[in-house]
Structure formats: structure tokens, C-alpha cells
C-alpha atoms as a PDB file:
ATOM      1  CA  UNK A   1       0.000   0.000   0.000  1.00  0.00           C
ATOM      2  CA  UNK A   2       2.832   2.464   0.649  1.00  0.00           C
ATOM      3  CA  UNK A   3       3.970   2.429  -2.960  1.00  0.00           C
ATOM      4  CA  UNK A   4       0.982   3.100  -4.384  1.00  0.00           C
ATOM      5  CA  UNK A   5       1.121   6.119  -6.466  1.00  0.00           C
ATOM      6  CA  UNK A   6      -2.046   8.325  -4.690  1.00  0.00           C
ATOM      7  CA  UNK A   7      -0.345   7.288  -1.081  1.00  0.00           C
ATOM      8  CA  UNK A   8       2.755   8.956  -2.664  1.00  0.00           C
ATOM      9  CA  UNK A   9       1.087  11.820  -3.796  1.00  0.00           C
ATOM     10  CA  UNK A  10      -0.705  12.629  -0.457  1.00  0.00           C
ATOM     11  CA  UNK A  11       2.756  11.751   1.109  1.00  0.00           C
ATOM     12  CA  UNK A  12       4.694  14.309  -0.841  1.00  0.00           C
ATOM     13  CA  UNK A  13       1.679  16.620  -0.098  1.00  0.00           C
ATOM     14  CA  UNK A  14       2.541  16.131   3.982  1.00  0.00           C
ATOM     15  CA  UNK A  15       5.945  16.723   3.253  1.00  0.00           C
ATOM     16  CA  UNK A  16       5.393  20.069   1.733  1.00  0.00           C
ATOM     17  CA  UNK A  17       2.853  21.065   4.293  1.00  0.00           C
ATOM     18  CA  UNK A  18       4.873  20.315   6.940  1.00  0.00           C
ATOM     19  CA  UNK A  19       8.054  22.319   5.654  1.00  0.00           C
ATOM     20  CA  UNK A  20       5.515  25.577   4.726  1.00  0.00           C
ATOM     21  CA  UNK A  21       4.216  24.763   8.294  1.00  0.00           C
ATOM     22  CA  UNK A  22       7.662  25.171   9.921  1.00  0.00           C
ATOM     23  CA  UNK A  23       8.545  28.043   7.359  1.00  0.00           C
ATOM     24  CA  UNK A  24       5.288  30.082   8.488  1.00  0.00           C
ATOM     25  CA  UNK A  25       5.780  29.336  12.122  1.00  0.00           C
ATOM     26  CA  UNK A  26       9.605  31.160  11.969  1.00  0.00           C
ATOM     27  CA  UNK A  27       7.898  33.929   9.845  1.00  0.00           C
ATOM     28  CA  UNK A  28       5.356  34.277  12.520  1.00  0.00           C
ATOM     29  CA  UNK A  29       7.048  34.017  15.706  1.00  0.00           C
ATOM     30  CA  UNK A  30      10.214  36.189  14.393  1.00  0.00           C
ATOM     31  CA  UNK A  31      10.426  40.459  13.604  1.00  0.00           C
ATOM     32  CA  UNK A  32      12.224  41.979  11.576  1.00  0.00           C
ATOM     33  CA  UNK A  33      14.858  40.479   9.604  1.00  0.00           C
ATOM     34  CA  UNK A  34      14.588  37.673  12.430  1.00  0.00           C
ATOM     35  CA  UNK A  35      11.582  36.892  10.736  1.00  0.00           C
ATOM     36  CA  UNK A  36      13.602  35.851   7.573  1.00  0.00           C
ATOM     37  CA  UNK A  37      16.229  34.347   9.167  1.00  0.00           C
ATOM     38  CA  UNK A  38      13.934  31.818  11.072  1.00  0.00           C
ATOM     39  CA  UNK A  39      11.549  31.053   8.208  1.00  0.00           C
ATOM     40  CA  UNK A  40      14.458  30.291   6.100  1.00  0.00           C
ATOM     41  CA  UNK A  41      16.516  28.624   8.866  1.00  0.00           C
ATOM     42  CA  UNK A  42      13.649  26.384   9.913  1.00  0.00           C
ATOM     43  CA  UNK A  43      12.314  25.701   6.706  1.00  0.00           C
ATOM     44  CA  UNK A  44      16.302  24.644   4.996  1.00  0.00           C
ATOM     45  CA  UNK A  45      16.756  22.427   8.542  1.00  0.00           C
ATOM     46  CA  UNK A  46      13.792  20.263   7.838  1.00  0.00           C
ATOM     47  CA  UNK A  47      14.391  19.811   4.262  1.00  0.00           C
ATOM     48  CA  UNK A  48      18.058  18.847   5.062  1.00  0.00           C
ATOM     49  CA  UNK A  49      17.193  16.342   7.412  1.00  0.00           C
ATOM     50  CA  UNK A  50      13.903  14.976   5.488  1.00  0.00           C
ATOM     51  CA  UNK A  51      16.173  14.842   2.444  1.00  0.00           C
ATOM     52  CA  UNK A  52      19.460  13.631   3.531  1.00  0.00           C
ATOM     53  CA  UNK A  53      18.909  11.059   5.911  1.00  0.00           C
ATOM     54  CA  UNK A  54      17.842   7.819   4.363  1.00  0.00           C
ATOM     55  CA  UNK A  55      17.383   4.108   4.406  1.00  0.00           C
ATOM     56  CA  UNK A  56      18.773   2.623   1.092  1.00  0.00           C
ATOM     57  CA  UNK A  57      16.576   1.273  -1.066  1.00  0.00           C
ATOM     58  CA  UNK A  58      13.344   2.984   0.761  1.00  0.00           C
ATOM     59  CA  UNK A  59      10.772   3.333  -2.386  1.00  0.00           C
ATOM     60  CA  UNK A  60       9.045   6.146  -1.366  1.00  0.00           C
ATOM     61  CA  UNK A  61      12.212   8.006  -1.448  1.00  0.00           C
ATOM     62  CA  UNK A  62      13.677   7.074  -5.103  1.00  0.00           C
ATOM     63  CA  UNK A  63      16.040   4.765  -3.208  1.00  0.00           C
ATOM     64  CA  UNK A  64      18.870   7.195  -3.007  1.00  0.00           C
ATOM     65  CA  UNK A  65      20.470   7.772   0.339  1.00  0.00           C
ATOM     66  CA  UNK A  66      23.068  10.488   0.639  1.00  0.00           C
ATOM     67  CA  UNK A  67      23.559   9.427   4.376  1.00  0.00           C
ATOM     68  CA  UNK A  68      22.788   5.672   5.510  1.00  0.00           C
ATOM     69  CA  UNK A  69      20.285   5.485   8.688  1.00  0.00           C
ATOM     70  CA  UNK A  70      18.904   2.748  10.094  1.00  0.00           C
ATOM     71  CA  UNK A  71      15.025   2.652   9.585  1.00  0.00           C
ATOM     72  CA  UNK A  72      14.168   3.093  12.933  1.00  0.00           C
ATOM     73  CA  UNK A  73      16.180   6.152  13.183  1.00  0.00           C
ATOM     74  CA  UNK A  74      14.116   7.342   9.886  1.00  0.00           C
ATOM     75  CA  UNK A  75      10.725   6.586  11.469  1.00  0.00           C
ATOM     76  CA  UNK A  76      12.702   9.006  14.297  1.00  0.00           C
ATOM     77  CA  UNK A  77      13.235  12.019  12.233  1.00  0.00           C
ATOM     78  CA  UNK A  78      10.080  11.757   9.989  1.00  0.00           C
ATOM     79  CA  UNK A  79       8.191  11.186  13.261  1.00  0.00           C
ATOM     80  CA  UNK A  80      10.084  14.414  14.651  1.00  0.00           C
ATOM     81  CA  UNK A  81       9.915  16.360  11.657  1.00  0.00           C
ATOM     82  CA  UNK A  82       5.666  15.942  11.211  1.00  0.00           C
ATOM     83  CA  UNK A  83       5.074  16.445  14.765  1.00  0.00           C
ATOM     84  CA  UNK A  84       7.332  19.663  15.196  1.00  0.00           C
ATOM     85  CA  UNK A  85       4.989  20.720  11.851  1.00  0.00           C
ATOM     86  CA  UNK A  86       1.831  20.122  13.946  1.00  0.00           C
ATOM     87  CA  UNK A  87       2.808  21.413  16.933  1.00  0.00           C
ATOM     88  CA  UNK A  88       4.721  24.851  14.717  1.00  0.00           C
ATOM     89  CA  UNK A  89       0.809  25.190  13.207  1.00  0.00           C
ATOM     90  CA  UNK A  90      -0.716  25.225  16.923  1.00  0.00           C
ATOM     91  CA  UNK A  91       1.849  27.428  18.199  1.00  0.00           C
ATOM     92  CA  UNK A  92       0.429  30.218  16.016  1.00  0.00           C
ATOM     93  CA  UNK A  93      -3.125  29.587  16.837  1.00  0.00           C
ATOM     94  CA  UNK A  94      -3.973  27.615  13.955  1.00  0.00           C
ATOM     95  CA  UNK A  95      -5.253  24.349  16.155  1.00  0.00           C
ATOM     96  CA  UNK A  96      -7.756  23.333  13.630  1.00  0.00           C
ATOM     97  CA  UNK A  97      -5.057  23.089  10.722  1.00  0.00           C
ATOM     98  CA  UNK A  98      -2.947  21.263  13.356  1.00  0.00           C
ATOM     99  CA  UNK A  99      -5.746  18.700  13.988  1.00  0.00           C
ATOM    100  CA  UNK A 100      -6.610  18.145  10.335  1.00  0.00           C
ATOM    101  CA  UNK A 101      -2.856  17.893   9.797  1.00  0.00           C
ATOM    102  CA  UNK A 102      -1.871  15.893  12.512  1.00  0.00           C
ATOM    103  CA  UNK A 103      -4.799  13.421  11.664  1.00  0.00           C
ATOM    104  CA  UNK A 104      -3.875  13.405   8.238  1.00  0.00           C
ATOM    105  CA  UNK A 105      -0.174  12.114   9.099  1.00  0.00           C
ATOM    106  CA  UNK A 106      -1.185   9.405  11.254  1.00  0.00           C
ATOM    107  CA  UNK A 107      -3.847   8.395   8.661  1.00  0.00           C
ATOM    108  CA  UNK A 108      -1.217   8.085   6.044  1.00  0.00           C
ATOM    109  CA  UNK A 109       1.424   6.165   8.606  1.00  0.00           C
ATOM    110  CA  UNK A 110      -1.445   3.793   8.953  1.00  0.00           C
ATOM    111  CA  UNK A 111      -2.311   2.785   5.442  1.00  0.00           C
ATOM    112  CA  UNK A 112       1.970   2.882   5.510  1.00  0.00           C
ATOM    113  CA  UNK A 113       2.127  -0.050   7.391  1.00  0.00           C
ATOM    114  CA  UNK A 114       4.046  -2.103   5.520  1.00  0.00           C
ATOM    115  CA  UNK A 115       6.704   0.499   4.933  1.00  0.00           C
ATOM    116  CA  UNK A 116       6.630   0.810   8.893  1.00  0.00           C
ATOM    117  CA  UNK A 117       7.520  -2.422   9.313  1.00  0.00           C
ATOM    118  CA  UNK A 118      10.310  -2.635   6.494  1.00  0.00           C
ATOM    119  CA  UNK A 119      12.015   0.163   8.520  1.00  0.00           C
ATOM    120  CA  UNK A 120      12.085  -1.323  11.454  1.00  0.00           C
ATOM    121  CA  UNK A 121      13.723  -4.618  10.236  1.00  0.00           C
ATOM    122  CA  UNK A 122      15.761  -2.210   8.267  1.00  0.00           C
END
């Protein structure tokens, strides 16, 4: 189920919410030229560590894995990543979005389950 190509859409679709969610929350919470340094800071962080740290030969990430993790350490940082997006949407007041969101994630982590599990024998 976790290769299917609509679960990879809405996937890619959490992904990019949660980076514009972490992106908005530094533009929010930061003045001035603080504001561009977080929202870009923030926003470049996540990316790096959503796009850098990889299992080989995980198919909903092309394969490729500039830096080797184990998959529970994946499961970790993706885990870490889409909660600090939930949590950066309720810290500006949006708690609906961050419901919706939040239940959206675990929604897709569920019909994921057989990617779960090939991470953790990973």
C-alpha cells in the first residue's frame, strides 16, 4: 500500500505542508529580519534532514540515500519532523489546521504499514 502512487502523492503533499508549516511558524514568531532568518533557517533544517537522511533502497524516497540510517532512526526524524509541523501550526493559533494535519499524518502512517515495518527490520 505504501507504494501506491495516490499514497505517494498525499505523502509528498505532507511533506510540503509540513516544511511551509515550519517556514510560516519562523515567519510568525520572528520580527524583523529575524523573521527571515527563522523562516528560512527552519524551513532549509527540515528539508536537510527529510532529504538527507535515508534508508537505502526505501521506495518512497527514489532509493537514493546520501547518508545511511537505520530505519528506525528514519521513522525518528520523519516522526520528529511531522510532529514539530503540527505542533509549529498550533503554536500560532492555527489548532484546527494542526488537527486536520496531525490526523492526516497518522492516517497516512497507517495505510503505511508495511513500509513501517520494512524500517524497522531495516
Amino acid at each position: 500500500m505504501s507504494n501506491n502512487p495516490i499514497n505517494l502523492a498525499v505523502r509528498f503533499i505532507l511533506e510540503m505542508v509540513a516544511l511551509f508549516s515550519l517556514g510560516y511558524w519562523g515567519w510568525t514568531v520572528g520580527t524583523g529580519v529575524m523573521r527571515f532568518v527563522l523562516a528560512f533557517l527552519t524551513l532549509v533544517l527540515a528539508a536537510a534532514m527529510w532529504g538527507i537522511f535515508r534508508v537505502p533502497g526505501d521506495a518512497s524516497h527514489s532509493g537514493d540515500a546520501p547518508i545511511r540510517v537505520p530505519g528506525i532512526l528514519r521513522l525518528a526524524i520523519e516522526g520528529l519532523l511531522f510532529s514539530s509541523a503540527t505542533w509549529a501550526f498550533y503554536n500560532v493559533g492555527q489548532v484546527q489546521v494542526a488537527l486536520i494535519f496531525g490526523a492526516m499524518v497518522i492516517a497516512h502512517y497507517i495505510l503505511s504499514w508495511d513500509r513501517i515495518l520494512w524500517l524497522l527490520r531495516s
